[in-house]
N, C-alpha and C. Protein backbone atom coordinates (compact mmCIF):
# COMPACT_ATOMS: atom_id res chain seq x y z
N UNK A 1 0.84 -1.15 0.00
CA UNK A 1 0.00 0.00 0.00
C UNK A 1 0.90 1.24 0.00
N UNK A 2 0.47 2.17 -0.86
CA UNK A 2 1.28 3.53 -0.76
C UNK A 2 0.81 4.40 0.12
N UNK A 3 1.30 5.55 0.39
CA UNK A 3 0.87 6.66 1.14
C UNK A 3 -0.04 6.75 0.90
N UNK A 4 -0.47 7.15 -0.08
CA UNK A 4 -1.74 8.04 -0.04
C UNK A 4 -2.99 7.32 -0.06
N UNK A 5 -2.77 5.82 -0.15
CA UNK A 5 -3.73 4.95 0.38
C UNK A 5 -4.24 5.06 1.50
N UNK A 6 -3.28 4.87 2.46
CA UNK A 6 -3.32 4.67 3.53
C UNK A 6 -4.09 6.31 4.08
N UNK A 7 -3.50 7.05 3.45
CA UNK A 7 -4.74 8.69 4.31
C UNK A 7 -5.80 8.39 3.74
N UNK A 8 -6.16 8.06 2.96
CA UNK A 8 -7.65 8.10 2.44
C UNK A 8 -8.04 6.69 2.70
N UNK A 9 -7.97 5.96 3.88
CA UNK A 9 -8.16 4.41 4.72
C UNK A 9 -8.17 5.23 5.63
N UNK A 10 -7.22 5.84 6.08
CA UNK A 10 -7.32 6.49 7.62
C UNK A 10 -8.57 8.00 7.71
N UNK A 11 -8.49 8.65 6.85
CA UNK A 11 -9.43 9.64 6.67
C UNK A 11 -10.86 9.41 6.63
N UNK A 12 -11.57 8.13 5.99
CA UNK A 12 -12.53 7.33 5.73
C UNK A 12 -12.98 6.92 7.10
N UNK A 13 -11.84 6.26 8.08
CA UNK A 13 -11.85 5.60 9.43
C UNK A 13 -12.74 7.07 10.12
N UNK A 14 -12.02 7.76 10.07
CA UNK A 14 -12.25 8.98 11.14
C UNK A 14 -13.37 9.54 10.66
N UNK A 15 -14.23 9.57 9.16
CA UNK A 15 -15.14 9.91 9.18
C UNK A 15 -16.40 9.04 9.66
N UNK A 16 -16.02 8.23 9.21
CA UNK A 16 -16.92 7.17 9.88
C UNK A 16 -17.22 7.21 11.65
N UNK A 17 -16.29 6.78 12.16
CA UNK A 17 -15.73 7.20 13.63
C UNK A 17 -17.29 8.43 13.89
N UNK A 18 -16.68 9.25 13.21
CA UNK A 18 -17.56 11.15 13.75
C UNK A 18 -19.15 10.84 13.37
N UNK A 19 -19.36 10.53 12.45
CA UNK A 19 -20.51 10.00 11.83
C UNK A 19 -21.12 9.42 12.99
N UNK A 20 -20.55 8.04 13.48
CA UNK A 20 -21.33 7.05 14.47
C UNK A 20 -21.17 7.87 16.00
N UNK A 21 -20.56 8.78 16.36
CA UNK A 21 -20.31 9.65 17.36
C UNK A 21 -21.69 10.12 17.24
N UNK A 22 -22.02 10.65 16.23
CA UNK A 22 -23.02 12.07 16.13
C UNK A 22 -24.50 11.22 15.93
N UNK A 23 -24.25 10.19 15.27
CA UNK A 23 -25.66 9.66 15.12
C UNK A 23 -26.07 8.69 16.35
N UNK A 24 -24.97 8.48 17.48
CA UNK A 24 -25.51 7.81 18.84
C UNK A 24 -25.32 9.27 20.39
N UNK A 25 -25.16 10.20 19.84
CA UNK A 25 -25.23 11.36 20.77
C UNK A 25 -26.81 11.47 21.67
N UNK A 26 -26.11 11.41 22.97
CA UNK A 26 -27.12 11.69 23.53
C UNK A 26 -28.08 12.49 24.15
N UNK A 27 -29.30 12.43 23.86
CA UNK A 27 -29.73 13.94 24.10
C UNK A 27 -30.10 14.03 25.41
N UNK A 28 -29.54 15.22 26.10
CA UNK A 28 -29.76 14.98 27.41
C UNK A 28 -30.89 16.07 28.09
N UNK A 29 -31.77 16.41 26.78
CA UNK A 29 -33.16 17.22 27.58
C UNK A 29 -33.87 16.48 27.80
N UNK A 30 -34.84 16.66 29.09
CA UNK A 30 -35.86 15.59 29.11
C UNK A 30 -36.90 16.19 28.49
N UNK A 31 -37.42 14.25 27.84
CA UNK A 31 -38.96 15.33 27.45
C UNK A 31 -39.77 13.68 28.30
N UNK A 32 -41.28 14.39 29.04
CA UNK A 32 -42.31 13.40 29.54
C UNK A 32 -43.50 13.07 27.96
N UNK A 33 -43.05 13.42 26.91
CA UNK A 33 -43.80 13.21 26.01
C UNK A 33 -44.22 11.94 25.64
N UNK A 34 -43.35 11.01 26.20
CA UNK A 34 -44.16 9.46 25.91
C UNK A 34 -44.64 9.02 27.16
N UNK A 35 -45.00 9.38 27.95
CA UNK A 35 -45.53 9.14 29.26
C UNK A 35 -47.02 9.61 28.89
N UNK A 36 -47.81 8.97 29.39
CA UNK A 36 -49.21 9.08 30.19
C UNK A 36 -49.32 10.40 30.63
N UNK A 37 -50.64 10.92 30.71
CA UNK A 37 -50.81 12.17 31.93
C UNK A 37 -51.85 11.47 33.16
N UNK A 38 -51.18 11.33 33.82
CA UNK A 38 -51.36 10.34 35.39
C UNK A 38 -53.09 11.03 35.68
N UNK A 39 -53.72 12.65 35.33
CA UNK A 39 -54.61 13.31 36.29
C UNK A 39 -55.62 13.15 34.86
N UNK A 40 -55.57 11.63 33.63
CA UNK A 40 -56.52 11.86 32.76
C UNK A 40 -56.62 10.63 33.19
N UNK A 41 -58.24 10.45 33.26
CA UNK A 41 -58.67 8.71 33.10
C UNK A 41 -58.13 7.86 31.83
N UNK A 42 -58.34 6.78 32.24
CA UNK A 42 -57.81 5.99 31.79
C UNK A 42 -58.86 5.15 30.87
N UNK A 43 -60.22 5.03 31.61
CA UNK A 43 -61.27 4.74 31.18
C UNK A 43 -62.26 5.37 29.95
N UNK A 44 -62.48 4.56 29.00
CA UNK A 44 -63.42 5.98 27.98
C UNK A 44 -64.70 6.58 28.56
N UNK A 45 -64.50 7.60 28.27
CA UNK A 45 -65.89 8.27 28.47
C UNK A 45 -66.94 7.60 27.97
N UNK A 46 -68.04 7.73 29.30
CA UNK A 46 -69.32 7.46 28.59
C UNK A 46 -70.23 7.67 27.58
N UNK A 47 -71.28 7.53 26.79
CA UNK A 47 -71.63 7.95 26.39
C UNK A 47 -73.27 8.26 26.51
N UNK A 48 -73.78 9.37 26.66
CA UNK A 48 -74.89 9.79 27.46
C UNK A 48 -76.43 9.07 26.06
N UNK A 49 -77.16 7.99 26.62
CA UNK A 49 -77.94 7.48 25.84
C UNK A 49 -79.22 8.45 26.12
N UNK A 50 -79.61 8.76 24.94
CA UNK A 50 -80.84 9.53 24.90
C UNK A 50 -81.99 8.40 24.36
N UNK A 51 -82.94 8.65 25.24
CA UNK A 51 -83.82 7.59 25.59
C UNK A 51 -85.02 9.02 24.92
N UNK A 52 -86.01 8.37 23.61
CA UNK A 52 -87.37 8.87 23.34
C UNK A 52 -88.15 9.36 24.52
N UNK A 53 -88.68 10.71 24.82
CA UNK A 53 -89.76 10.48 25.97
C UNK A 53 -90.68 10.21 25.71
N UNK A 54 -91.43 9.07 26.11
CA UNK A 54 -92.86 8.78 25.48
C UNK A 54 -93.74 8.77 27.19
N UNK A 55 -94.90 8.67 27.09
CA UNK A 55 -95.86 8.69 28.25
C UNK A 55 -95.61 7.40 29.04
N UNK A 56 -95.35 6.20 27.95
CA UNK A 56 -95.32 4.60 29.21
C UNK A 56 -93.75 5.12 30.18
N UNK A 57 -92.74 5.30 29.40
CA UNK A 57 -91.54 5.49 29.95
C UNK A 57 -92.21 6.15 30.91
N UNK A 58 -92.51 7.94 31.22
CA UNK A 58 -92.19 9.14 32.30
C UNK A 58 -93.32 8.14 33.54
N UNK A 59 -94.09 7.56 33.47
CA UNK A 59 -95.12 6.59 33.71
C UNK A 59 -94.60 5.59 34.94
N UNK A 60 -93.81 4.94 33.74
CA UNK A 60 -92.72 3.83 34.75
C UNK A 60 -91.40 4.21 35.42
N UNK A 61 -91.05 5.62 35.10
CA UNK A 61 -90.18 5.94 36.01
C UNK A 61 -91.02 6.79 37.56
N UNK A 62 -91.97 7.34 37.00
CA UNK A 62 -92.74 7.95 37.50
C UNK A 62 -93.07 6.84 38.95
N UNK A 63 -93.45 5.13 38.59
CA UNK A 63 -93.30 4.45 39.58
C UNK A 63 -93.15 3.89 40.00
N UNK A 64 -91.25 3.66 39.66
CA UNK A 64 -90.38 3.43 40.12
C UNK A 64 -89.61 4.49 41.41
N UNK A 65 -89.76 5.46 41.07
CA UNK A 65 -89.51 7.06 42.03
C UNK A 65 -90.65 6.59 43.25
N UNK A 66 -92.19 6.10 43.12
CA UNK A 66 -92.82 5.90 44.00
C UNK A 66 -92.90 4.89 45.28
N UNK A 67 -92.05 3.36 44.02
CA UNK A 67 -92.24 2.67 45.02
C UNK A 67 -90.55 2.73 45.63
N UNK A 68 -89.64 2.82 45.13
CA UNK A 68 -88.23 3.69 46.14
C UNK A 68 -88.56 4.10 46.95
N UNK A 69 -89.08 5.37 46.77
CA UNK A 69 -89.90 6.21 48.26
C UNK A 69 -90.35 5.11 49.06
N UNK A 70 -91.44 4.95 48.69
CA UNK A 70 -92.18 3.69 49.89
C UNK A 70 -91.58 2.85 50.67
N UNK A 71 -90.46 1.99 49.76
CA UNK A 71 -89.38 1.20 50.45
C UNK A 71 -88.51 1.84 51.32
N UNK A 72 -88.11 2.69 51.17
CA UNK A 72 -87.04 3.48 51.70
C UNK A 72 -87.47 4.08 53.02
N UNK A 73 -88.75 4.66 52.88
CA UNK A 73 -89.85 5.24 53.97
C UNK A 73 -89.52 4.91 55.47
N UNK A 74 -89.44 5.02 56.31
CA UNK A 74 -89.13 4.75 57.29
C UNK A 74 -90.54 5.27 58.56
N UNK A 75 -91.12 4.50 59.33
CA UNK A 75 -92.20 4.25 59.78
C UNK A 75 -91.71 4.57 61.46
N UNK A 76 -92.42 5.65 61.72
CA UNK A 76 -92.11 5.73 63.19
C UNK A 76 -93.19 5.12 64.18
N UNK A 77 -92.19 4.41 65.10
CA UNK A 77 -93.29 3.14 66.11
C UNK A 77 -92.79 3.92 67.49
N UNK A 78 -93.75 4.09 68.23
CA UNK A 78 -93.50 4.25 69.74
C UNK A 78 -93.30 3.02 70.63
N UNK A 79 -92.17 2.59 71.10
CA UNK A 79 -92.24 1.59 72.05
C UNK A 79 -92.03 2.16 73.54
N UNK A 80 -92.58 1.44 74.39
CA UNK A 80 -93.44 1.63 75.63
C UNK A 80 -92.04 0.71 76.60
N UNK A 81 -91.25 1.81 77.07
CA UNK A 81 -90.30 0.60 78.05
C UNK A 81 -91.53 -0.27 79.06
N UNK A 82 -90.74 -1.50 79.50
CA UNK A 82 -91.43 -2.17 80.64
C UNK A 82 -90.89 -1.55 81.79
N UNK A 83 -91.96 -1.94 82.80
CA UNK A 83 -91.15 -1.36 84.19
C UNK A 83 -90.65 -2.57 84.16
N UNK A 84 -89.71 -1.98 85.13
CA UNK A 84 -87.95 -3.04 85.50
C UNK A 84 -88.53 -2.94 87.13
N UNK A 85 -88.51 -3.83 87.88
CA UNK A 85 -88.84 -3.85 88.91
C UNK A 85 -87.00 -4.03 89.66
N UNK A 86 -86.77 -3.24 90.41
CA UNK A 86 -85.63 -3.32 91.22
C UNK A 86 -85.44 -4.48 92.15
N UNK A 87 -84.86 -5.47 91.63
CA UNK A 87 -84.64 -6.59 92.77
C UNK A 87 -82.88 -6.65 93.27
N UNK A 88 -82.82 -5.93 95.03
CA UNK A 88 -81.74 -6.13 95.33
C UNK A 88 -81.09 -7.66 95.40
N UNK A 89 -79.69 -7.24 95.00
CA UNK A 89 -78.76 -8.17 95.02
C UNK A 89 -77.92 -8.90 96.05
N UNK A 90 -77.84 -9.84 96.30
CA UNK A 90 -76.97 -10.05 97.33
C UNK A 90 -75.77 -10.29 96.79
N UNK A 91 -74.74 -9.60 97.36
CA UNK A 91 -73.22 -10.17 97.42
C UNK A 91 -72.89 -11.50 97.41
N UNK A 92 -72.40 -12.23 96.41
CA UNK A 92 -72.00 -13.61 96.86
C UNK A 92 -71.10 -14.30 97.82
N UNK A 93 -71.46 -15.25 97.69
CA UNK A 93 -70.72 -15.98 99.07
C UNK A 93 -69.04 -15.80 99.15
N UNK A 94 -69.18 -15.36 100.53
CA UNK A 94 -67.41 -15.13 100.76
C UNK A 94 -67.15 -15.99 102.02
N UNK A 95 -66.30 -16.34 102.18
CA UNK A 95 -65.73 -17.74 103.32
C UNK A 95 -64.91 -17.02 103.78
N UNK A 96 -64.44 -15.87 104.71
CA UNK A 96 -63.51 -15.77 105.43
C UNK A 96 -62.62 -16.71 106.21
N UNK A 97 -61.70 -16.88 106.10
CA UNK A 97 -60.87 -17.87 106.91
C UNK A 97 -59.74 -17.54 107.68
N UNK A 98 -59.75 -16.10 107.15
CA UNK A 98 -58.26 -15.58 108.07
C UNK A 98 -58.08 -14.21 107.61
N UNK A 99 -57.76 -13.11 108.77
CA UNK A 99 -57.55 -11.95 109.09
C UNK A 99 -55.80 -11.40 109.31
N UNK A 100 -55.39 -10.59 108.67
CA UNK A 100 -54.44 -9.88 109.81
C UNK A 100 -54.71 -8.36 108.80
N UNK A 101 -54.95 -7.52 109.97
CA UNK A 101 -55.24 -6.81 109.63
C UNK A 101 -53.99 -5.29 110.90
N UNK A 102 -53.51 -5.76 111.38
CA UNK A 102 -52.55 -5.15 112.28
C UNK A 102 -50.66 -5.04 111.42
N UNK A 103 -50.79 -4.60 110.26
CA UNK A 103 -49.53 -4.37 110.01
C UNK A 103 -50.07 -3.55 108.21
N UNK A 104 -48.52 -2.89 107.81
CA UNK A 104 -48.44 -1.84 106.69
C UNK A 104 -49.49 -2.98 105.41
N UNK A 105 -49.75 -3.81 105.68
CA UNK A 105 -50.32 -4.43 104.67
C UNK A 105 -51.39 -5.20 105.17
N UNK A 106 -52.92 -5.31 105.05
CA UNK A 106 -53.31 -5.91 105.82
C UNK A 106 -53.70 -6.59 104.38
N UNK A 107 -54.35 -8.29 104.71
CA UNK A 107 -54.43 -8.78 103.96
C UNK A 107 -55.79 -10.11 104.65
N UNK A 108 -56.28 -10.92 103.90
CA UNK A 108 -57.26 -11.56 104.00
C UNK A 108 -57.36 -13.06 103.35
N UNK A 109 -57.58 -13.87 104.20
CA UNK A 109 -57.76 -15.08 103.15
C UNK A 109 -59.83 -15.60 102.91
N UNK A 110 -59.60 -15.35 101.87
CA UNK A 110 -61.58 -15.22 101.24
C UNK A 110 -61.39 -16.50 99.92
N UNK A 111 -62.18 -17.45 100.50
CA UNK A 111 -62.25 -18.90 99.33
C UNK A 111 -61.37 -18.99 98.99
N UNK A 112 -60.08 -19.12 100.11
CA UNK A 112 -58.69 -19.81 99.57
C UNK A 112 -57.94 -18.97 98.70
N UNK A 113 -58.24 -17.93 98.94
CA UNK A 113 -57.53 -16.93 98.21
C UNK A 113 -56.58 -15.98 99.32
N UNK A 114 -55.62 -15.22 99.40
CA UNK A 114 -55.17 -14.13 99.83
C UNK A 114 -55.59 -12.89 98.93
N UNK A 115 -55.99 -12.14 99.98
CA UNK A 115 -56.64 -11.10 99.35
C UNK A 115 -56.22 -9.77 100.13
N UNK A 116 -55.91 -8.55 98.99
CA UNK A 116 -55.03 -7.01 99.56
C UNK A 116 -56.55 -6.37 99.56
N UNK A 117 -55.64 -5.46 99.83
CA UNK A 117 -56.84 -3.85 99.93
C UNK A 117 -56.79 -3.61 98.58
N UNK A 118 -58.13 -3.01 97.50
CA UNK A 118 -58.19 -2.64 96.81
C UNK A 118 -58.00 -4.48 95.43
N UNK A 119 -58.10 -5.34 96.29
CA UNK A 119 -58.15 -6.23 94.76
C UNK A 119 -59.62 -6.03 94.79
N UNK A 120 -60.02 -7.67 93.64
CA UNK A 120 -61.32 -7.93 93.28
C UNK A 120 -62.11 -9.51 93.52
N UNK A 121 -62.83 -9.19 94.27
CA UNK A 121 -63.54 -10.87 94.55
C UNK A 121 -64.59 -11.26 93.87
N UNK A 122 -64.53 -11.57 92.28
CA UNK A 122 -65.98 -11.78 91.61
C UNK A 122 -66.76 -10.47 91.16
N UNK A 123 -65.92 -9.60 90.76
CA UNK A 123 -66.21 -7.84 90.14
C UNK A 123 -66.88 -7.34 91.93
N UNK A 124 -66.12 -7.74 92.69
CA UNK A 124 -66.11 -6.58 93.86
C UNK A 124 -65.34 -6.41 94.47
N UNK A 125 -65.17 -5.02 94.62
CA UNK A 125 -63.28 -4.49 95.05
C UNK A 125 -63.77 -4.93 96.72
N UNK A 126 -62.21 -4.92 97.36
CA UNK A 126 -61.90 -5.05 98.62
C UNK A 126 -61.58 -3.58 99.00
N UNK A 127 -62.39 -2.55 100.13
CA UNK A 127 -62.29 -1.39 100.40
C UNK A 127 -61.03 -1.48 101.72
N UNK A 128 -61.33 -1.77 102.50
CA UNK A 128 -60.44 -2.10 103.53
C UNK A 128 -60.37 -3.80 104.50
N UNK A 129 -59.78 -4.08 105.30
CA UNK A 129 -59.16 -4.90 105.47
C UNK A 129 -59.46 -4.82 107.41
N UNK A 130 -60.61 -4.94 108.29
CA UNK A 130 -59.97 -4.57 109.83
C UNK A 130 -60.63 -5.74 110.76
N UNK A 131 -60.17 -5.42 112.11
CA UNK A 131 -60.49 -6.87 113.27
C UNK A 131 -61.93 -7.26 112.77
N UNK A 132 -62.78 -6.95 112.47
CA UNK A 132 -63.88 -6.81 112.85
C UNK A 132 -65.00 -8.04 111.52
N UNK A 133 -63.82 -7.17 110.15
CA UNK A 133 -63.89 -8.46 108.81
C UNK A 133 -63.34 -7.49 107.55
N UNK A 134 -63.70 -7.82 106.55
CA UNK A 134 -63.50 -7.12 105.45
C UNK A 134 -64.60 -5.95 104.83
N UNK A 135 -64.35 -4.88 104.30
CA UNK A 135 -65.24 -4.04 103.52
C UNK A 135 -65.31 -3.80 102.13
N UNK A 136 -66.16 -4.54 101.64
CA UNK A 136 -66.41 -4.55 100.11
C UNK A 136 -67.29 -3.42 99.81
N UNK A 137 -67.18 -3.19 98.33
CA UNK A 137 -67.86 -2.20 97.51
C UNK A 137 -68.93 -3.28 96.65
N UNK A 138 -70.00 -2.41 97.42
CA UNK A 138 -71.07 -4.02 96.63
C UNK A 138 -72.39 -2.83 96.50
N UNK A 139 -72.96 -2.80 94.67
CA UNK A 139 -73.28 -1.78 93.89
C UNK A 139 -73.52 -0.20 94.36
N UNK A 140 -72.10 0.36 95.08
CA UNK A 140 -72.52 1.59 95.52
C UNK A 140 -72.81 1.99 97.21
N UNK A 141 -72.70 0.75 97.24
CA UNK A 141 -72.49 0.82 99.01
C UNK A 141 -71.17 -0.24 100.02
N UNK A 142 -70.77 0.38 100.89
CA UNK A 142 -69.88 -0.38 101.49
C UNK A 142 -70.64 -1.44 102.64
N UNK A 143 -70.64 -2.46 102.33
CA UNK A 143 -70.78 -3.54 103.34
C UNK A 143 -69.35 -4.48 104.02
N UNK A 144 -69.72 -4.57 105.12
CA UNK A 144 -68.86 -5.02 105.74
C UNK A 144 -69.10 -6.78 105.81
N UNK A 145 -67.95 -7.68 105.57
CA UNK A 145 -68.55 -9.53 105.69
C UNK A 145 -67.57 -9.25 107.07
N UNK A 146 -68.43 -10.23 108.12
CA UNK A 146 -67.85 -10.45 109.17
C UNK A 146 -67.08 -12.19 109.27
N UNK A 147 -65.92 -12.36 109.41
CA UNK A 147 -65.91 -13.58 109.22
C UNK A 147 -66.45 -14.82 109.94
């Protein structure tokens, strides 16, 4: 190969070269133009059917509107409470079996249980703890079980 082959092989190279440079350049503006617009449905629009007005139609909507209403209607009933006759309760059975009630903690044994100030025996608190027996809270009043 002579010289001047070889520049016009090498000249050819480099155009080529610039060519494939320029035709893979990247463009670096953004565009959202092939994207979606996220705030348009997605769904087609409806299309609003125009229905003839004739007399049977306004007729049968006419009562259909009537019997909706009716169903829908809501019927006011007076109910009459019963009297509730108040029948007191008795406290259930408690078994005292043991007292100390003479120190920073007084405490109780009730159906095999140990029992503080302030627990619960069957949803009723223990008020205090003294010689005499225990004081429960039984609906609103303090009664005393003697053991």
């Amino acid at each position: 190969m002579n010289n001047r082959t070889l520049k016009i092989i090498i000249l050819a190279m480099l155009t080529f070269a610039l060519n494939q440079k320029a035709a893979f350049a990247i463009d670096k503006s953004y565009s959202a133009s092939y994207f979606r617009n996220p705030f348009e449905p997605q769904l087609p629009k409806r299309k609003k059917v125009i229905v003839p007005s004739t007399e049977a139609t306004k007729k049968a909507i006419e009562t259909k509107k009537a019997a909706h209403k009716k169903a829908t209607e809501v019927k006011q009933t007076t109910v009459k409470p019963m009297p509730v006759e108040a029948v007191p309760l008795e406290p259930p059975r408690m078994v005292i079996s043991g007292l100390v009630w003479n120190s920073d903690r007084p405490q109780a044994i009730v159906n095999n249980k140990v029992i503080d100030v302030g627990d619960t025996i069957e949803t009723i608190q223990v008020v205090a703890i003294r010689k005499e027996g225990i004081d429960i809270d039984f609906q609103g009043k303090t009664i005393t079980i003697a053991p």
